[in-house]
Protein backbone atom coordinates (compact mmCIF):
# COMPACT_ATOMS: atom_id res chain seq x y z
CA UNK A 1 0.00 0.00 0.00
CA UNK A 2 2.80 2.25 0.32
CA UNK A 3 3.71 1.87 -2.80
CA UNK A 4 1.02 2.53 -4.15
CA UNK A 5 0.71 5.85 -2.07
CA UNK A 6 3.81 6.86 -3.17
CA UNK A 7 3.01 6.18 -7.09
CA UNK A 8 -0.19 8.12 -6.67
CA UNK A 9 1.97 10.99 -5.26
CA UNK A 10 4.43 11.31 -7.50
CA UNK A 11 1.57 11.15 -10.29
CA UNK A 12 -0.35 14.00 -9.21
CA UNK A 13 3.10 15.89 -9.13
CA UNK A 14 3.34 15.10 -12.64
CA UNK A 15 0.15 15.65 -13.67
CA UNK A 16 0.51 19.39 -12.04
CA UNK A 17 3.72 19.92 -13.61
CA UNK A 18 2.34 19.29 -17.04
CA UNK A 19 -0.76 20.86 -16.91
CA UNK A 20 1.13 23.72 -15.32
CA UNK A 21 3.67 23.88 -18.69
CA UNK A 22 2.09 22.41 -20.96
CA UNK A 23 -1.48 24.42 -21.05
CA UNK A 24 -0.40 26.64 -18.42
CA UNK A 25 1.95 28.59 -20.09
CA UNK A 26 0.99 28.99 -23.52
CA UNK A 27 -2.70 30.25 -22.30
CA UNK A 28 -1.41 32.67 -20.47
CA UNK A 29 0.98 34.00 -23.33
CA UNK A 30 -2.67 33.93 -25.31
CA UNK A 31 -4.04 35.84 -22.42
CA UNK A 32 -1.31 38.47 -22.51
CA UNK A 33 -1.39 38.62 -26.13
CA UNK A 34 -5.03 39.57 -25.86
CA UNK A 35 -4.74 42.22 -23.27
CA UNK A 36 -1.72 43.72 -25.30
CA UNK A 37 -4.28 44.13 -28.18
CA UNK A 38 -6.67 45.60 -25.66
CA UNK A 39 -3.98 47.72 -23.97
CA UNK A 40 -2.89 49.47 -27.96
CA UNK A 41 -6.60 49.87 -28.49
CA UNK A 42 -6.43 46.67 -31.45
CA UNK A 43 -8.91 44.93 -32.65
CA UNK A 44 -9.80 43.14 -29.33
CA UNK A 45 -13.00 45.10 -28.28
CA UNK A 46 -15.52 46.36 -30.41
CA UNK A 47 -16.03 50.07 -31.66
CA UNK A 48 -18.92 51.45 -33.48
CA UNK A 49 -17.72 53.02 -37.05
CA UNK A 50 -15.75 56.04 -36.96
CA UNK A 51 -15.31 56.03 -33.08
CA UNK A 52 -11.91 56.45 -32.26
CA UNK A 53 -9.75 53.28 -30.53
CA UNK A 54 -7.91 54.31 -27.12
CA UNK A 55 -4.80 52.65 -26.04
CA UNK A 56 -5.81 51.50 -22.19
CA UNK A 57 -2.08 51.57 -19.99
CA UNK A 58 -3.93 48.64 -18.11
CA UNK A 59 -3.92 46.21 -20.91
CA UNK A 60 -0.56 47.23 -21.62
CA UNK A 61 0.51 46.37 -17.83
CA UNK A 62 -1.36 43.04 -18.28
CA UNK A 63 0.59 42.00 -20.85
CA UNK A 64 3.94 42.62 -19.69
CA UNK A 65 3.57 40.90 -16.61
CA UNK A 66 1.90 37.81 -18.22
CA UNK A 67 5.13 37.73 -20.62
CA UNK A 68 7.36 38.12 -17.91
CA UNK A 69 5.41 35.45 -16.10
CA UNK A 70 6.09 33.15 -18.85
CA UNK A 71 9.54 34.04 -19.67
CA UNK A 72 10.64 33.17 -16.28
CA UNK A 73 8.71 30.16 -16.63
CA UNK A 74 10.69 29.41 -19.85
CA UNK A 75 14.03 30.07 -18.21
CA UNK A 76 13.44 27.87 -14.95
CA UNK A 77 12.76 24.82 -17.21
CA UNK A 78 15.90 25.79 -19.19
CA UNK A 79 17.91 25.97 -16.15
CA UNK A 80 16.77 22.90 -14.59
CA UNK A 81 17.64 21.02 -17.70
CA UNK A 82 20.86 22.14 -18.00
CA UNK A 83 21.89 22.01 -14.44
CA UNK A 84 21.10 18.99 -14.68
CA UNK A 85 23.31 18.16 -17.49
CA UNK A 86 25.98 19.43 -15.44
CA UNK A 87 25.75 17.50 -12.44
CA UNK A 88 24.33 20.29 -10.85
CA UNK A 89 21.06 19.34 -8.20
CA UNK A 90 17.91 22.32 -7.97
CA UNK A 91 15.98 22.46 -4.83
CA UNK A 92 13.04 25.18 -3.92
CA UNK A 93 13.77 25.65 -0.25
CA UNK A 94 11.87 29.00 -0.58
CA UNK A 95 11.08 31.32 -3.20
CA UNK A 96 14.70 31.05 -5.11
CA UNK A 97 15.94 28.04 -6.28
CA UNK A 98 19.46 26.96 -4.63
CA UNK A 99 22.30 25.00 -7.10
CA UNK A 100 24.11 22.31 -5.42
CA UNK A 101 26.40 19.74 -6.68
CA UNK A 102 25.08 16.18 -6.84
């Protein structure tokens, strides 16, 4: 039974990581990509004819943070796989990751 416990653990661990990276991610570069349109007063909401599109600095904000959000995403995968390669171990004791050698 406990290894079955442990098997169910480590699968929900998986399961979180990929839906985390794998949908996770990418939706919110959608989202950001969205609220950038919104943010330069694009295409994303509708206008009636003639009225003029305003930029919102909210949108804008939005944006940034979601790309930033996924850019550091993209860089702590990137890291982990080539610390990795090194010989090099990651663990999250807190909110920055610490590099040890194996």
């Amino acid at each position: 039974m406990e290894q079955f416990m442990a098997v169910l653990n480590a699968a929900w661990q998986i399961l979180l990581a990929g839906i985390l990276f794998g949908a996770g991610l990418p939706a919110l570069f959608a989202f950001g990509i969205r609220a950038l349109a919104w943010g330069t007063g694009g295409e994303a909401e509708e206008h009636a004819v003639g009225e003029e599109k305003k930029p919102h600095l909210a949108g804008r904000l939005v944006a940034y943070a979601a790309f930033a959000f996924v850019m550091l995403g993209m860089l702590a995968g990137i890291g982990f796989i080539a610390a990795h390669g090194l010989g090099i171990a990651i663990t999250f004791d807190g909110i920055m990751p610490v590099f040890t050698k194996k």
